[in-house]
Protein backbone atom coordinates (compact mmCIF):
# COMPACT_ATOMS: atom_id res chain seq x y z
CA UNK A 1 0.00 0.00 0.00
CA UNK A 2 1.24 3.50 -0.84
CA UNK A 3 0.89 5.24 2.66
CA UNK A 4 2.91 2.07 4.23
CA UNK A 5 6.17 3.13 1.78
CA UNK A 6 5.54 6.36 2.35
CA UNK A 7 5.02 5.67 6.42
CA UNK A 8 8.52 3.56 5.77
CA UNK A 9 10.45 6.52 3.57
CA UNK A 10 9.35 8.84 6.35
CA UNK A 11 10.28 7.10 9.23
CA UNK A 12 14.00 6.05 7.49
CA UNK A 13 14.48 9.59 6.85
CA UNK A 14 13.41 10.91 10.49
CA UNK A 15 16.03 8.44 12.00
CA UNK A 16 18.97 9.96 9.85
CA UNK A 17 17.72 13.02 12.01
CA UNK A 18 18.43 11.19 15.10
CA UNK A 19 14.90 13.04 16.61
CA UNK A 20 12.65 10.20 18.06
CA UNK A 21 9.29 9.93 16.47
CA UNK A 22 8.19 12.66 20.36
CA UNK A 23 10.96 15.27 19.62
CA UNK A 24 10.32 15.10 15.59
CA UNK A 25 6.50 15.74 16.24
CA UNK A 26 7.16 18.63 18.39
CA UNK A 27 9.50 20.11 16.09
CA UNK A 28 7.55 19.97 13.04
CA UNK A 29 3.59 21.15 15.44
CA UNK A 30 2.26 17.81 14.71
CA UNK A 31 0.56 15.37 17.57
CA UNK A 32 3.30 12.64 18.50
CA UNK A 33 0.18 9.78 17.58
CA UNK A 34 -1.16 11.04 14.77
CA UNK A 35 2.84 11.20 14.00
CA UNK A 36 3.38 7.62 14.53
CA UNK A 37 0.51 7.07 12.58
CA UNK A 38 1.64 8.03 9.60
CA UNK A 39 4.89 5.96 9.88
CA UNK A 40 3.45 3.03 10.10
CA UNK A 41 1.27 3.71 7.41
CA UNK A 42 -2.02 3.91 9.00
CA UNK A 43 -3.01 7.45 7.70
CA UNK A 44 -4.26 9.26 3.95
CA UNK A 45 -1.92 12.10 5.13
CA UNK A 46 -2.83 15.40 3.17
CA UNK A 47 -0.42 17.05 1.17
CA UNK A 48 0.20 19.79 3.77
CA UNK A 49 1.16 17.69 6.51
CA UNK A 50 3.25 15.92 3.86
CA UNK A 51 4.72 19.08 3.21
CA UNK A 52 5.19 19.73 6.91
CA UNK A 53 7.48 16.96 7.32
CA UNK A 54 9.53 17.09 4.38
CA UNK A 55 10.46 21.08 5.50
CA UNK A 56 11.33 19.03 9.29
CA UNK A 57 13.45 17.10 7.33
CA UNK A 58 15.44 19.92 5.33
CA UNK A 59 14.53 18.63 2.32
CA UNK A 60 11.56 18.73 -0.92
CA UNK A 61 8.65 16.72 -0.99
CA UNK A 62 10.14 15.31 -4.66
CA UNK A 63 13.52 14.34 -2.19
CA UNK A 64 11.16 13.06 0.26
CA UNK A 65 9.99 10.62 -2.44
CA UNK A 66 13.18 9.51 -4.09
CA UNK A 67 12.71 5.75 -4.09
CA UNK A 68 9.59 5.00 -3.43
């Protein structure tokens, strides 16, 4: 399913970070569940929170998708 890769890509890229899935959450004003959520693929995340993350992360949303 699409939102599991993206739940995995997301949660590979957050660990290069070295933030735990709490501190990440924080950083980016997301709720630490809904959060974990979306890594494990649970969630249709909108293209805003998408977009959310991928600025945590330093990086594009089209970086954000390399390889999946």
């Amino acid at each position: 399913m699409i939102t599991e890769k993206i739940g995995k890509r997301i949660r590979e890229l957050r660990k290069e970070t070295g933030l735990s899935q709490e501190k990440f959450a924080a950083k980016i004003g997301m709720d630490r569940t809904y959060y974990a959520s979306v890594e494990l693929g649970r969630r249709n995340i909108s293209i805003i929170n998408l977009e959310k993350i991928a600025q945590g992360l330093g990086m594009s949303l089209a970086d954000m998708f390399l390889g999946i």
